[in-house]
C-alpha atoms as a PDB file:
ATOM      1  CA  UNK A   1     130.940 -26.976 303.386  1.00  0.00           C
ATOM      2  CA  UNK A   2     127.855 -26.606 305.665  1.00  0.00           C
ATOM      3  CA  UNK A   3     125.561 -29.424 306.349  1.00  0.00           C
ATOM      4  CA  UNK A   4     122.912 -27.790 305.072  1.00  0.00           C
ATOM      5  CA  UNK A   5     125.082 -26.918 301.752  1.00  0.00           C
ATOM      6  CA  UNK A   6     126.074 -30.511 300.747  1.00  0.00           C
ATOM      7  CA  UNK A   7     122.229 -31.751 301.855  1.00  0.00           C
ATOM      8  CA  UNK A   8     121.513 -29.403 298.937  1.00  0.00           C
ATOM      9  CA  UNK A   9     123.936 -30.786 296.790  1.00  0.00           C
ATOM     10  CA  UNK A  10     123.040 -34.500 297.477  1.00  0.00           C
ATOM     11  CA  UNK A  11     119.492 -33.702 296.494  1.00  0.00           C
ATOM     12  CA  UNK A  12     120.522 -32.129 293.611  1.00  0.00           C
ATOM     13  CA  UNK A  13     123.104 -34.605 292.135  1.00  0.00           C
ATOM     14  CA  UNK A  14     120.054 -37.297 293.100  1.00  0.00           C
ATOM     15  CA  UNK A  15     117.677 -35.540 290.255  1.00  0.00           C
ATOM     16  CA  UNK A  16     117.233 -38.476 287.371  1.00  0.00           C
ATOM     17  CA  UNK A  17     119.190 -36.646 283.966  1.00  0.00           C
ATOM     18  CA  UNK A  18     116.589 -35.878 281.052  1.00  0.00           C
ATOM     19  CA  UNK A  19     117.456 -37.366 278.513  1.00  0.00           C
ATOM     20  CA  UNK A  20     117.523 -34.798 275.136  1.00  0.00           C
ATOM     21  CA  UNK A  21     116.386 -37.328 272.901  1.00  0.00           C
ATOM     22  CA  UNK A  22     113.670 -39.268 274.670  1.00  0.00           C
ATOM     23  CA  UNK A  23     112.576 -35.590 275.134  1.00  0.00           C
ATOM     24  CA  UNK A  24     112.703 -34.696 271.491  1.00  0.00           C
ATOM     25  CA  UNK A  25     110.958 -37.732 270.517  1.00  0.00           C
ATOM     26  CA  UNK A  26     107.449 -37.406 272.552  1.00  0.00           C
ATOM     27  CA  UNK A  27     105.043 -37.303 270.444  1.00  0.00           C
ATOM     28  CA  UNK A  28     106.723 -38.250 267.716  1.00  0.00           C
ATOM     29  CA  UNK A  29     105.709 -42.188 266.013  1.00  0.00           C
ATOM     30  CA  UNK A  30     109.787 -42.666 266.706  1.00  0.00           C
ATOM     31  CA  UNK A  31     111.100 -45.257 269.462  1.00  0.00           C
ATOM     32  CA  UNK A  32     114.795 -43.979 268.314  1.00  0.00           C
ATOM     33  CA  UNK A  33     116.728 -41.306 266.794  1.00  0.00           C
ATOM     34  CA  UNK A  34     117.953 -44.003 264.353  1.00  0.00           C
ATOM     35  CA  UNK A  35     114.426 -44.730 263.423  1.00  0.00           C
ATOM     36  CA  UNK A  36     113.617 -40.564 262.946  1.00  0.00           C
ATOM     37  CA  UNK A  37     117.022 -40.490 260.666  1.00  0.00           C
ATOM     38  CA  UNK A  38     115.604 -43.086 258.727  1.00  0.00           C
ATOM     39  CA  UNK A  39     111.972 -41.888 257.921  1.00  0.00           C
ATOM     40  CA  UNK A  40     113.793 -38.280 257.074  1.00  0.00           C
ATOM     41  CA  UNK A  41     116.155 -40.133 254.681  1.00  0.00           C
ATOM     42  CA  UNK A  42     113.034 -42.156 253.026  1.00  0.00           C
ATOM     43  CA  UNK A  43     111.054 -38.730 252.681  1.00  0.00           C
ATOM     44  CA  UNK A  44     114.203 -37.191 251.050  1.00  0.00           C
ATOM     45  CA  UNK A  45     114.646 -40.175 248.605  1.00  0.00           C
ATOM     46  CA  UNK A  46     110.523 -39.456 248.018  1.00  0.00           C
ATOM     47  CA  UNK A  47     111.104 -35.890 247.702  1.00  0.00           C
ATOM     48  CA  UNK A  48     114.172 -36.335 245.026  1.00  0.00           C
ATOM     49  CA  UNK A  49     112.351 -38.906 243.380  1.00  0.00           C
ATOM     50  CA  UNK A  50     109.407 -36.455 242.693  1.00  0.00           C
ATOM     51  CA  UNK A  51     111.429 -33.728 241.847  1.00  0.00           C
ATOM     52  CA  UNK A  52     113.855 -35.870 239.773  1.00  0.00           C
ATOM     53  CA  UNK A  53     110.734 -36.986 237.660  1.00  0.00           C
ATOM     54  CA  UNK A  54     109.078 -33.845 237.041  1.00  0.00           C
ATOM     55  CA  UNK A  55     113.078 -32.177 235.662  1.00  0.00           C
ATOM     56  CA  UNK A  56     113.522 -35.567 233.443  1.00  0.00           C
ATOM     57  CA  UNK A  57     109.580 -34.647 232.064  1.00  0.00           C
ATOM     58  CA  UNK A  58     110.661 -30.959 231.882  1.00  0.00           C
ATOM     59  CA  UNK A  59     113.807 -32.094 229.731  1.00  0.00           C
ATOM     60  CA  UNK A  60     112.215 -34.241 227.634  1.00  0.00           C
ATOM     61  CA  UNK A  61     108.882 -32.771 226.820  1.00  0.00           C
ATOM     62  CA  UNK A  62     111.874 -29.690 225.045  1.00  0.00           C
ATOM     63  CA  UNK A  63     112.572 -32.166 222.401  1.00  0.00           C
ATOM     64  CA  UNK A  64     111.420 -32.021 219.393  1.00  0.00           C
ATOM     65  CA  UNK A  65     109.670 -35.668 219.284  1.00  0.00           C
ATOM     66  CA  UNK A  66     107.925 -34.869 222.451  1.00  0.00           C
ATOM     67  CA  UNK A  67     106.931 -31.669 221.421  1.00  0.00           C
ATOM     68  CA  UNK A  68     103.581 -32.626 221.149  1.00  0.00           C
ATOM     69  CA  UNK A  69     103.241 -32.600 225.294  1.00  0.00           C
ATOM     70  CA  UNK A  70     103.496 -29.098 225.808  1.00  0.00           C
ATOM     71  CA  UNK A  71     101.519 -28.150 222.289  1.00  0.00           C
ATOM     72  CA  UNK A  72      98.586 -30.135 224.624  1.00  0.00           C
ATOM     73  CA  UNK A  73      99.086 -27.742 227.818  1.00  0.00           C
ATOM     74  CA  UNK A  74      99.153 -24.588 224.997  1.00  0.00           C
ATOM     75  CA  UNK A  75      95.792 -25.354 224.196  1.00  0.00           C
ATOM     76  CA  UNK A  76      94.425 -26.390 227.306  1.00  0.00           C
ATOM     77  CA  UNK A  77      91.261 -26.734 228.939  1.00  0.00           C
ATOM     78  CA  UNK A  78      88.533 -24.455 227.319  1.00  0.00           C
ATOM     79  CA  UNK A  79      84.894 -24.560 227.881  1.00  0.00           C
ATOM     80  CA  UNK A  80      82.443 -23.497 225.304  1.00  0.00           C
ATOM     81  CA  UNK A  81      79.092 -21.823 225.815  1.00  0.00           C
ATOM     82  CA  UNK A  82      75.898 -21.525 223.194  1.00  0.00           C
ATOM     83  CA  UNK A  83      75.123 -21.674 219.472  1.00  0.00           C
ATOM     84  CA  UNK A  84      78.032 -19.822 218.761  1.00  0.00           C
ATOM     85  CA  UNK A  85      80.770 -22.186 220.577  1.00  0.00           C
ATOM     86  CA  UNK A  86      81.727 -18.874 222.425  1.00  0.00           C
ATOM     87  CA  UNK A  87      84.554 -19.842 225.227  1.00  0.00           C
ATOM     88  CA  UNK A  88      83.198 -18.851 228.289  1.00  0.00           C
ATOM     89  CA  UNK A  89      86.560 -20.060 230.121  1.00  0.00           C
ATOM     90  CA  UNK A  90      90.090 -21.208 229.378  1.00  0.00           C
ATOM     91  CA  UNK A  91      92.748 -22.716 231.470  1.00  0.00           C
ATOM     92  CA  UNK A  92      95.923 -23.442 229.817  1.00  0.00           C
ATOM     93  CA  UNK A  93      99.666 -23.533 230.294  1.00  0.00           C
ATOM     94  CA  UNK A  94     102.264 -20.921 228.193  1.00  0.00           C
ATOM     95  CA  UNK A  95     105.705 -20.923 230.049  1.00  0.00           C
ATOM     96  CA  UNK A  96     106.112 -20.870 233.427  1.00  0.00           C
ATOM     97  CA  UNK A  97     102.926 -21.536 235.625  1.00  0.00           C
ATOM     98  CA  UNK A  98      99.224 -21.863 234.373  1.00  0.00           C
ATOM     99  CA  UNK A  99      97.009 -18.950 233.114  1.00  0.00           C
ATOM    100  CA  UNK A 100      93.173 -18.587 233.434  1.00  0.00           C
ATOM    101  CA  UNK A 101      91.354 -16.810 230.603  1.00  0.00           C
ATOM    102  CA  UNK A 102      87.862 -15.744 230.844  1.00  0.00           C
ATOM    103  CA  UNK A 103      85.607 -14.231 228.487  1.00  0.00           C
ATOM    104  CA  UNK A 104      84.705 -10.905 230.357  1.00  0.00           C
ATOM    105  CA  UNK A 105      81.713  -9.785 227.507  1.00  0.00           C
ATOM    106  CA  UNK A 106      80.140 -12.997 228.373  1.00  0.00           C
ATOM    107  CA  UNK A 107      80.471 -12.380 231.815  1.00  0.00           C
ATOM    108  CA  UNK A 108      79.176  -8.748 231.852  1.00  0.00           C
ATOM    109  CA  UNK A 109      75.970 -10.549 229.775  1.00  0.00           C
ATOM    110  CA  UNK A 110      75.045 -12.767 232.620  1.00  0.00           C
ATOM    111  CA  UNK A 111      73.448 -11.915 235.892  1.00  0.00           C
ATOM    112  CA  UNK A 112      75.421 -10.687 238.677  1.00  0.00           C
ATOM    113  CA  UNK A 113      74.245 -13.984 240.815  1.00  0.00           C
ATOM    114  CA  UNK A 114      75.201 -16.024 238.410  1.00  0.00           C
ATOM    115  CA  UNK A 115      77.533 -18.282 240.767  1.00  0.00           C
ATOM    116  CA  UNK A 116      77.091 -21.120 237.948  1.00  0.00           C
ATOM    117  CA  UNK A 117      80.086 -19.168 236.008  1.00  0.00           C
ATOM    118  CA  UNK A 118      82.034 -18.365 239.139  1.00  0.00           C
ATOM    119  CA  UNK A 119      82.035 -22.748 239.683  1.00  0.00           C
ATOM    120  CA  UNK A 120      82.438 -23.383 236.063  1.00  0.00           C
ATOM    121  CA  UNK A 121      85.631 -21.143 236.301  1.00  0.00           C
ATOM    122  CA  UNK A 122      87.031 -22.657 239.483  1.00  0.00           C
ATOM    123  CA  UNK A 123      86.566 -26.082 238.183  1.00  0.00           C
ATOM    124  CA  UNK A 124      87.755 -25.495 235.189  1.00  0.00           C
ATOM    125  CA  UNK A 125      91.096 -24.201 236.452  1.00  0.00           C
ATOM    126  CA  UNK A 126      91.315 -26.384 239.395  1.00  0.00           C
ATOM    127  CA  UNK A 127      91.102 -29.502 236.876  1.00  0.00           C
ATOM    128  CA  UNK A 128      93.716 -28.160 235.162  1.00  0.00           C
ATOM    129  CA  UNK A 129      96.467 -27.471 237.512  1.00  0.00           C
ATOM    130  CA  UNK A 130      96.334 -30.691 238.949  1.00  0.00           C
ATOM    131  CA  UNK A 131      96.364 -32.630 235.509  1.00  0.00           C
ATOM    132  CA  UNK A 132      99.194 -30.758 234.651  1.00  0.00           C
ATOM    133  CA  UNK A 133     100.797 -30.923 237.979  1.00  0.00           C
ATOM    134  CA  UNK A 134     100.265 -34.356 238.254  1.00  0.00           C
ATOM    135  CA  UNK A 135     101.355 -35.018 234.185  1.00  0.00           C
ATOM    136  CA  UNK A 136     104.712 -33.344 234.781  1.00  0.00           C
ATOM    137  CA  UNK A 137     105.136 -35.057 237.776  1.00  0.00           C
ATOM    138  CA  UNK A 138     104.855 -32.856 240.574  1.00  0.00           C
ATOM    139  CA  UNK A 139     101.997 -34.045 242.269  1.00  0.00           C
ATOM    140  CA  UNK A 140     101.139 -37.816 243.255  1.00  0.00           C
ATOM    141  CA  UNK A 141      99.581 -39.873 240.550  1.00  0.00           C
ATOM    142  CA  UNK A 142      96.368 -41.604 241.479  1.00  0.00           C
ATOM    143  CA  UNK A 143      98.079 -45.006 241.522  1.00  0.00           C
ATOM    144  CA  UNK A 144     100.547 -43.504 244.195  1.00  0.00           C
ATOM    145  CA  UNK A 145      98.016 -41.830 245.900  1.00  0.00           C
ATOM    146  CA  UNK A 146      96.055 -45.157 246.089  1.00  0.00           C
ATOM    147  CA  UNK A 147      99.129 -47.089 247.513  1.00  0.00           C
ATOM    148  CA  UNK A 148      99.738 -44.574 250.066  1.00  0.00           C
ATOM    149  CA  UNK A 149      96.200 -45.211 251.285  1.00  0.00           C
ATOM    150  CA  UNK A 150      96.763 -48.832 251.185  1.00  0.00           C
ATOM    151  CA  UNK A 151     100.229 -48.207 253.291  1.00  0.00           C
ATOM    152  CA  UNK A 152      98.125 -46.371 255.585  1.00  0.00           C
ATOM    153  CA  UNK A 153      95.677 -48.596 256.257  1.00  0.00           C
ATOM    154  CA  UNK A 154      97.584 -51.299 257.057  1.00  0.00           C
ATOM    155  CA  UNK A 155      99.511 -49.777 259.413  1.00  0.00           C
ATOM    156  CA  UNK A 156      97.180 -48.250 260.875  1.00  0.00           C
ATOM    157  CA  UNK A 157      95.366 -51.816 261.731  1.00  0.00           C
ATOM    158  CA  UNK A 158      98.572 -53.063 262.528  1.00  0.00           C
ATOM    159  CA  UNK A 159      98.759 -50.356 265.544  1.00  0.00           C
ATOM    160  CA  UNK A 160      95.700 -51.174 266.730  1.00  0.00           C
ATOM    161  CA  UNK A 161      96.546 -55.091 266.325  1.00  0.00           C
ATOM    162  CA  UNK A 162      99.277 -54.431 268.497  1.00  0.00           C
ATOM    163  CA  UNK A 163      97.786 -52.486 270.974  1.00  0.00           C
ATOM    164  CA  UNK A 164      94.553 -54.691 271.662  1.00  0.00           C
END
């Protein structure tokens, strides 16, 4: 081997090794890939909670005592307009996934600016999905939403406690 060959492969062998998981983890809030496994695992166990929740609601809200839960969803969310209680929207729930009804001759009466409808509509159905989402236990309740905040919060002061 030449001198200038095994100069080369001094240098070379000299270069500090990257390390994959340091490398990985940049950027990331994880000091270890222990740590990462661990926050995956805990979202998992959140994830299967949530899920696990909404098919035990599912399975009970079928029987017959309960039956009362998904008579509620059947009806749904209706909003009424004038002397004659005419529904100018309804939101409701029939099977699988959530159905918005609106009442097109009451529509065609009204001006074509009318945005007041177009907003009544959204809200209406908006409202709805997430009651039922969150009632069937697919979506975060308030009081877990409210925790979460707390969680976040605090450890977000106790970052910046530990950094000044």
């Amino acid at each position: 081997m030449t001198k200038k060959a095994a100069a080369k492969k001094k240098a070379t062998s000299k270069r500090p090794q990257i390390n994959v998981t340091e490398k990985r983890l940049q950027g990331l809030p994880f000091s270890s890939a222990k740590e990462e496994r661990q926050a995956q695992r805990n979202l998992r166990m959140a994830v299967w909670k949530r899920f696990e929740t909404a098919r035990l609601i599912n399975e009970f809200s079928d029987r017959q005592e309960y039956k009362f839960w998904k008579e509620e969803f059947s009806k749904g969310f209706i909003c009424h307009y004038g002397d004659d209680n005419e529904e100018i929207v309804r939101a409701y729930k029939d099977g699988v996934g959530i159905s918005i009804a609106v009442n097109e001759s009451l529509m065609e009466s009204l001006p074509a600016n009318n945005n007041g409808v177009s907003s009544l509509v959204k809200s209406v159905s908006e409202a709805f999905a997430n009651t039922c989402y969150r009632i069937n236990g697919l979506l975060p309740s308030e009081e877990e939403l409210s925790e979460e905040a707390i969680r976040n919060t605090t450890s977000l002061r106790s970052a910046s406690t530990a950094k000044g």
